[in-house]
Protein backbone atom coordinates (compact mmCIF):
# COMPACT_ATOMS: atom_id res chain seq x y z
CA UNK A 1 -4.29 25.54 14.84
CA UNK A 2 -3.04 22.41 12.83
CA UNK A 3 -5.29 19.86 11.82
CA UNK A 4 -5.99 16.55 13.93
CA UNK A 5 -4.91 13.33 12.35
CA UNK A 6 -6.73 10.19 12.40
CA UNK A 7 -4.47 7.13 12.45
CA UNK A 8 -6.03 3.85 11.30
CA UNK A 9 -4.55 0.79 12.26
CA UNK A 10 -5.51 -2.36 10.61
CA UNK A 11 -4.87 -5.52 13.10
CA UNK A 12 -5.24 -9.06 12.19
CA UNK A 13 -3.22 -11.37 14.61
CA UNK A 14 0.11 -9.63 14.90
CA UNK A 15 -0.01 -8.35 18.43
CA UNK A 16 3.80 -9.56 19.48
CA UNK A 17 4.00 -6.78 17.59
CA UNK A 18 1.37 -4.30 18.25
CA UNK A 19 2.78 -2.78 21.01
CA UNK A 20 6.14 -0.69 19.64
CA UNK A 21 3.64 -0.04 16.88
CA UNK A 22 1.03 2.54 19.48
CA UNK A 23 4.21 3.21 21.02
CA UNK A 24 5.26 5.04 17.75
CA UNK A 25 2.27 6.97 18.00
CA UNK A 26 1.93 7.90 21.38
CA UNK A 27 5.68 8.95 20.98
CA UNK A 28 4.43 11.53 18.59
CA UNK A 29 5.38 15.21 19.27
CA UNK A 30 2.13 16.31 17.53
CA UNK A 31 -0.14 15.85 20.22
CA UNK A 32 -3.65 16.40 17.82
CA UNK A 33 -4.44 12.76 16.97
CA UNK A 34 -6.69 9.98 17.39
CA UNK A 35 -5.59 6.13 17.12
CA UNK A 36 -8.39 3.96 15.68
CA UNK A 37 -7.23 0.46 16.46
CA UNK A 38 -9.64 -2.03 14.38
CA UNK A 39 -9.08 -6.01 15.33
CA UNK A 40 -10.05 -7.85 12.19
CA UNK A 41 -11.32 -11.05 14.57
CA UNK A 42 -7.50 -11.95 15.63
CA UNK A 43 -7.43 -14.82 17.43
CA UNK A 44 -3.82 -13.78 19.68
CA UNK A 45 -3.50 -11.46 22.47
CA UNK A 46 -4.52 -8.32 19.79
CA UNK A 47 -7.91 -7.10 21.67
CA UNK A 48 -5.92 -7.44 25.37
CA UNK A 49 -3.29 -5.13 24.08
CA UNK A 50 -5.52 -2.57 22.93
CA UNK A 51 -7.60 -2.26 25.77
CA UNK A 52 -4.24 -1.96 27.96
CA UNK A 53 -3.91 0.87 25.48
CA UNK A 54 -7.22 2.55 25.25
CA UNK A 55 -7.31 2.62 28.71
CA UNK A 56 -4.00 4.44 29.50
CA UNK A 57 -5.19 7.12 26.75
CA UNK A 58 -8.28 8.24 25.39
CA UNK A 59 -6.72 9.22 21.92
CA UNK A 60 -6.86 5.47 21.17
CA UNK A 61 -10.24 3.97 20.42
CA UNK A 62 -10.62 0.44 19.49
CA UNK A 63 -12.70 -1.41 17.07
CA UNK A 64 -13.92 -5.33 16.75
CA UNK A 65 -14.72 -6.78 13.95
CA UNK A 66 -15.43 -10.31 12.28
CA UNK A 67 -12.94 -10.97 9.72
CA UNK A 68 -12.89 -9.92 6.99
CA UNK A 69 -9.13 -8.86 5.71
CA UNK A 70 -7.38 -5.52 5.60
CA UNK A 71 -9.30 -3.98 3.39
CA UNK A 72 -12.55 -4.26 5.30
CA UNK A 73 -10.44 -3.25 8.49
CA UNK A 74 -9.51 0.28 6.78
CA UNK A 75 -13.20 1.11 5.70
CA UNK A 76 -13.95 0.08 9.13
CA UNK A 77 -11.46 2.79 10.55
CA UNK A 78 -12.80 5.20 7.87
CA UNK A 79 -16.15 5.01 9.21
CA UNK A 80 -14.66 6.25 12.38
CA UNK A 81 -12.46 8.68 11.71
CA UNK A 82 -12.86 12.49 12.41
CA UNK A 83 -9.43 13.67 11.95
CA UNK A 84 -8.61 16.22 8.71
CA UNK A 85 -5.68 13.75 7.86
CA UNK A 86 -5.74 10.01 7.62
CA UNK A 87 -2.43 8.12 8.59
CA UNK A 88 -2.51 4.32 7.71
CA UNK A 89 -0.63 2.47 9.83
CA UNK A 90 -0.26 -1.60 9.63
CA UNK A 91 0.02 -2.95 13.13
CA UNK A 92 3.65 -4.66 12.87
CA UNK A 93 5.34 -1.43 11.05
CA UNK A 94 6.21 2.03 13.05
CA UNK A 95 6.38 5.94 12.64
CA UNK A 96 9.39 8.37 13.20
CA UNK A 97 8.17 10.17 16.69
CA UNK A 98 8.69 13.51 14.59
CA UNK A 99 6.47 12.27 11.25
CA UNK A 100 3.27 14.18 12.13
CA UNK A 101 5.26 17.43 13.66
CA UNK A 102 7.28 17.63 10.36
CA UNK A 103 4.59 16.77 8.32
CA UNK A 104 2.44 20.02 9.45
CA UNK A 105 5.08 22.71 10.06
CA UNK A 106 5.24 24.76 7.33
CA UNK A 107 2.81 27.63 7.06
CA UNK A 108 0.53 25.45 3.82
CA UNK A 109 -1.57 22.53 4.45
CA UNK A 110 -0.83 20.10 1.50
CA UNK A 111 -3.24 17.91 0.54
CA UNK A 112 -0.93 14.86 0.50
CA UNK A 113 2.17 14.88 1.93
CA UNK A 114 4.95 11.80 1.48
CA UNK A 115 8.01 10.70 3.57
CA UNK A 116 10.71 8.21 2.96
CA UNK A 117 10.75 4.70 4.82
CA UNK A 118 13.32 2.33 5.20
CA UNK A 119 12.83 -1.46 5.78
CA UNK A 120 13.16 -2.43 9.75
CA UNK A 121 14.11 -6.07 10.29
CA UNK A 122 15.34 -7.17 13.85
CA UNK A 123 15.32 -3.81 15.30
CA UNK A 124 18.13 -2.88 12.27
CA UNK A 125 17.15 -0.16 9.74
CA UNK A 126 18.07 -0.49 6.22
CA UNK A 127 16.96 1.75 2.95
CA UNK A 128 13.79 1.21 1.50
CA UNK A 129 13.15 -0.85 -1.43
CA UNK A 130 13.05 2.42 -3.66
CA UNK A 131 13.25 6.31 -3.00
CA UNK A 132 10.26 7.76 -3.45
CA UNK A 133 10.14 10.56 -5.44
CA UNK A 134 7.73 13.80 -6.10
CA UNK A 135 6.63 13.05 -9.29
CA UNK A 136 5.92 9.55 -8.19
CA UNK A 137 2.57 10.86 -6.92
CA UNK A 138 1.10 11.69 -10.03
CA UNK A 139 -1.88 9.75 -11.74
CA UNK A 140 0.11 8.22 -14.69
CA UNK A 141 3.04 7.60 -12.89
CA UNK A 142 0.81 5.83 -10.27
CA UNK A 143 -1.22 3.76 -12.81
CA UNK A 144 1.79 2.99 -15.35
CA UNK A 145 4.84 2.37 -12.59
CA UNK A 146 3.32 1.13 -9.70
CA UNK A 147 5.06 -2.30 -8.99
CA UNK A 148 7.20 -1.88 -11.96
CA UNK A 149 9.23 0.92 -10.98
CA UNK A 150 8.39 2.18 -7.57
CA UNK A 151 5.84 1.51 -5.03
CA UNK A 152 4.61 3.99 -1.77
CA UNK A 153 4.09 2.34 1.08
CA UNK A 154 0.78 3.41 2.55
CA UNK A 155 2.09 4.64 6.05
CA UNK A 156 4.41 6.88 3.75
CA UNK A 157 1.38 9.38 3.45
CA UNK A 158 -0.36 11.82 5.60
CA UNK A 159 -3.70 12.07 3.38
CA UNK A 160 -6.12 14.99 3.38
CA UNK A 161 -9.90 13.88 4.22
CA UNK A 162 -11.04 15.64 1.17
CA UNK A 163 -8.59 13.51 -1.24
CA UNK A 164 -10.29 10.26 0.40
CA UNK A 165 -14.10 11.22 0.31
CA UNK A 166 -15.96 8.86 -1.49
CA UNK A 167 -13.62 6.13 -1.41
CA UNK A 168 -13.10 3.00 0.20
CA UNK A 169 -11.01 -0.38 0.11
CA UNK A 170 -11.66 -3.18 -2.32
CA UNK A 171 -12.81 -5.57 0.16
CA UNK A 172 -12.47 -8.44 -2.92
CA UNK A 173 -8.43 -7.30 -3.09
CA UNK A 174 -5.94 -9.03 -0.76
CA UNK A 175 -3.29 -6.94 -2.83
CA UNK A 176 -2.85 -4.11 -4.30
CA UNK A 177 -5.59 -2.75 -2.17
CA UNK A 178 -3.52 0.08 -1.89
CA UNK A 179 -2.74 0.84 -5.49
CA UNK A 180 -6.21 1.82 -6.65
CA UNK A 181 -6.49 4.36 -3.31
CA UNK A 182 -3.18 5.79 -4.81
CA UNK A 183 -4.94 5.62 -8.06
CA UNK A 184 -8.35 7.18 -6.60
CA UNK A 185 -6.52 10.15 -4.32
CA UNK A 186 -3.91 10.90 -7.20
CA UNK A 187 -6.97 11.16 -9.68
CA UNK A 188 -6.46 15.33 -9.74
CA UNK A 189 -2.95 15.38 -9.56
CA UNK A 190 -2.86 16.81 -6.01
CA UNK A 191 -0.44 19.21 -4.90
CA UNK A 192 2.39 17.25 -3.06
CA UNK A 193 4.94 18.07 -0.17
CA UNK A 194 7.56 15.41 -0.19
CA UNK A 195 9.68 15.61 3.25
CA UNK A 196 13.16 13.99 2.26
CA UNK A 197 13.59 11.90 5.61
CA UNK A 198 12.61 8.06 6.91
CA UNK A 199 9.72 8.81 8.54
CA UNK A 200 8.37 5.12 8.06
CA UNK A 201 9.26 2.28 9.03
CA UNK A 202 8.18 -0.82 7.03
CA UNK A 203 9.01 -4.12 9.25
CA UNK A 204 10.24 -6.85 7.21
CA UNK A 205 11.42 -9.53 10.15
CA UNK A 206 11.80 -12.54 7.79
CA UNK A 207 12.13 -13.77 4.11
CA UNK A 208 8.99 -16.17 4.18
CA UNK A 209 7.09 -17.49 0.72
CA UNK A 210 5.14 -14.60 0.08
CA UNK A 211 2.52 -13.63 -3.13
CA UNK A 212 5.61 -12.89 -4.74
CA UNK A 213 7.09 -16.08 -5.43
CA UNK A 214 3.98 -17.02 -6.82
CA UNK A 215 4.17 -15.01 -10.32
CA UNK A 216 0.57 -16.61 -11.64
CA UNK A 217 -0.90 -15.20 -8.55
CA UNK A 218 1.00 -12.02 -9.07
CA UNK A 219 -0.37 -11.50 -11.97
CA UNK A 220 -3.82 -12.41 -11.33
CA UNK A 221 -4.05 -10.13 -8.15
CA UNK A 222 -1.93 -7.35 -10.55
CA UNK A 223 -4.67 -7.83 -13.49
CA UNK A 224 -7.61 -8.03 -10.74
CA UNK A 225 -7.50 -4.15 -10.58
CA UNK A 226 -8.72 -3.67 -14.10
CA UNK A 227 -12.61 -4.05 -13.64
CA UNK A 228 -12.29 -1.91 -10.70
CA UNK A 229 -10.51 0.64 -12.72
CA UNK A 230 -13.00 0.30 -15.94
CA UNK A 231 -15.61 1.09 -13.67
CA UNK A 232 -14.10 4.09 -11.80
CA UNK A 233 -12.45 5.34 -14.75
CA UNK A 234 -13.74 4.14 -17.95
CA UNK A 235 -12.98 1.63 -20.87
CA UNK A 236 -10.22 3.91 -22.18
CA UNK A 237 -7.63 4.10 -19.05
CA UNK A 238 -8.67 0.10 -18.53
CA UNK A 239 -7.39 -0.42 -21.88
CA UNK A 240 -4.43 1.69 -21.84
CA UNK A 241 -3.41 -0.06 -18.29
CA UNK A 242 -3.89 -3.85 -19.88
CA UNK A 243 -2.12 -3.33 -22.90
CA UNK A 244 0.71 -1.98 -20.59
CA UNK A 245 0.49 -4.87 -18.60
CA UNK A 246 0.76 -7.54 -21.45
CA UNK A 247 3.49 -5.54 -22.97
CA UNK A 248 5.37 -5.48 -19.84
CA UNK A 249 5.09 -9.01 -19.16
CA UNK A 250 5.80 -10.05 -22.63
CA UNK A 251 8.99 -8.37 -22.87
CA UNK A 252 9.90 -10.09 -19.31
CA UNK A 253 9.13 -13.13 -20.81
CA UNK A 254 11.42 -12.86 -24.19
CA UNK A 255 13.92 -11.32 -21.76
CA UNK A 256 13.60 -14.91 -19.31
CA UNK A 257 13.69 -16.65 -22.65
CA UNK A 258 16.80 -14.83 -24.16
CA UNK A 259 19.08 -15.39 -20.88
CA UNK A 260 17.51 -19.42 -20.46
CA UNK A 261 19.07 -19.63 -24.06
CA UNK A 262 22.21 -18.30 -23.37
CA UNK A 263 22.99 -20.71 -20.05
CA UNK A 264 21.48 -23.46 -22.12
CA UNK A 265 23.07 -23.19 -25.29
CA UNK A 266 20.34 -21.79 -27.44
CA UNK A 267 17.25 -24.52 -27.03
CA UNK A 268 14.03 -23.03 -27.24
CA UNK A 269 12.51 -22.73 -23.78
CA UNK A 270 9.72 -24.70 -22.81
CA UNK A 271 6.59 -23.73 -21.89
CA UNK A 272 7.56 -20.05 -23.26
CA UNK A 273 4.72 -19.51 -25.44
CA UNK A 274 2.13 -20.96 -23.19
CA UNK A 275 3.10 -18.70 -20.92
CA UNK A 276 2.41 -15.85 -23.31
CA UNK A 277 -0.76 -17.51 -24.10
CA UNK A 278 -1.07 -17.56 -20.50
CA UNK A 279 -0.62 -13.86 -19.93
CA UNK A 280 -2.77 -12.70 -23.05
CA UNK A 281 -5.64 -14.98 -21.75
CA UNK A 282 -5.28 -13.35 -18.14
CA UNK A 283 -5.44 -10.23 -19.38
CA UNK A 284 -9.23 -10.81 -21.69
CA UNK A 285 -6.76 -9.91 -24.88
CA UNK A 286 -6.20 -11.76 -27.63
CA UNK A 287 -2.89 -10.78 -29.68
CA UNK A 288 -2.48 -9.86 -33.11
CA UNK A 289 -0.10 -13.06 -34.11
CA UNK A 290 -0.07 -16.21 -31.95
């Protein structure tokens, strides 16, 4: 018998979408699965949908609650969820029909198991942003390269129960909610089954002004993870982490300098060392020479 899966989908006003996204699951050849569909207090046509949808199978169950962003959503579906595996699932993105059934062939149950994705934008797939590799899934690589060299997106992973007990979602995050669970379930270096196909799909339908284009709020959302990870993990991997962080952003910054003084014929940059200032500040460090 292979173990049931538990797919939590976080919903906060995206129902145009919501839709092809329970069709993705109901398309499933694995048949063992429950749908937990928790409306974070959308104001569209999100609750109408899901009842359409609870009510044409019992596998889906639904969930209201009062806003409170995806974070809170997740724990919410948590709370519910019976299933040996937990499958993530934002409501706008979308799973290969053969993701669970490939997932759970073999004749081992592994306690974290990873796909590839690619990036879906106007019913067109193209690669994802990075390949995701094994080794990826290990605690240092996690803590160290997240953001900076890869990320995973969550509906990438079919996670054991057991790697997930005891946690939940940073309700204070907006992002990078998702790197300390990678950081939480990697913690033990679990064993890893990586299955070399797309087998999620991450919609990207336009190029609106996201967090990104915002690098002070990067940043601050990037360096918000450190308490969190000083109290899970003690003062020493904290450390470690935020020195990382202000030499990483440092070297950007010489490296912004270096090519703004090549296209501008070698004046010194403005603003350059306030910006390290900046950073250092950001980060509770003070450096050595200033």
């Amino acid at each position: 018998m292979s173990p049931k899966i538990s797919v939590i989908i976080a919903c906060y006003n995206q129902g145009i979408y919501l839709d092809e996204c329970l069709q993705s699951v109901m398309d499933q050849t694995f048949a063992d699965w429950e749908c937990i569909i928790v409306n974070d207090g959308s104001t569209d046509e999100t609750e109408k949908i899901a009842g359409k949808w609870t009510g044409k199978d019992p596998r889906f169950q639904y969930i209201y609650k009062e806003n409170g962003g995806i974070s809170s959503a997740r724990n919410a579906g948590l709370e519910k969820a019976s299933g040996a595996y937990i499958q993530f699932l934002d409501s706008d993105d979308l799973l290969d029909r053969e993701k669970f059934t490939k997932s759970l062939s073999g004749d081992k149950e592994y306690p974290l198991i990873l796909s590839q994705f690619t990036i879906y934008k106007n019913k067109t797939h193209y690669p994802g942003y990075n390949r995701i590799e094994k080794e990826f899934a290990a605690f240092e690589s996690i803590v160290f390269g997240w953001n900076l060299k890869f990320t995973i997106p969550i509906h990438c992973g079919l996670i054991s129960r057991t790697l997930l007990e005891g946690f939940r979602f940073e309700p204070t995050l907006s992002i990078n909610e998702d790197w300390l669970m990678w950081i939480y379930i990697t913690r033990n270096n679990p064993e890893v089954l990586l299955i070399d196909e797309p087998l999620a799909h991450y919609r990207k339908e336009d190029d609106k002004t996201s967090l990104s284009s915002d690098p002070y709020k990067v940043i601050r959302q990037r360096t918000a993870i450190l308490p969190l990870l000083k109290k899970l993990y003690g003062e020493e991997l904290h450390d470690r982490l935020a020195y990382h962080m202000i030499e990483v952003y440092t070297t950007q910054l010489s490296q912004l300098k270096n090519e703004f003084n090549k296209a501008t014929g070698g004046k010194v940059v403005s603003g350059y060392l306030a910006m390290k200032r900046y950073y250092y500040n950001l980060l509770q460090k003070k450096p050595k020479n200033t």
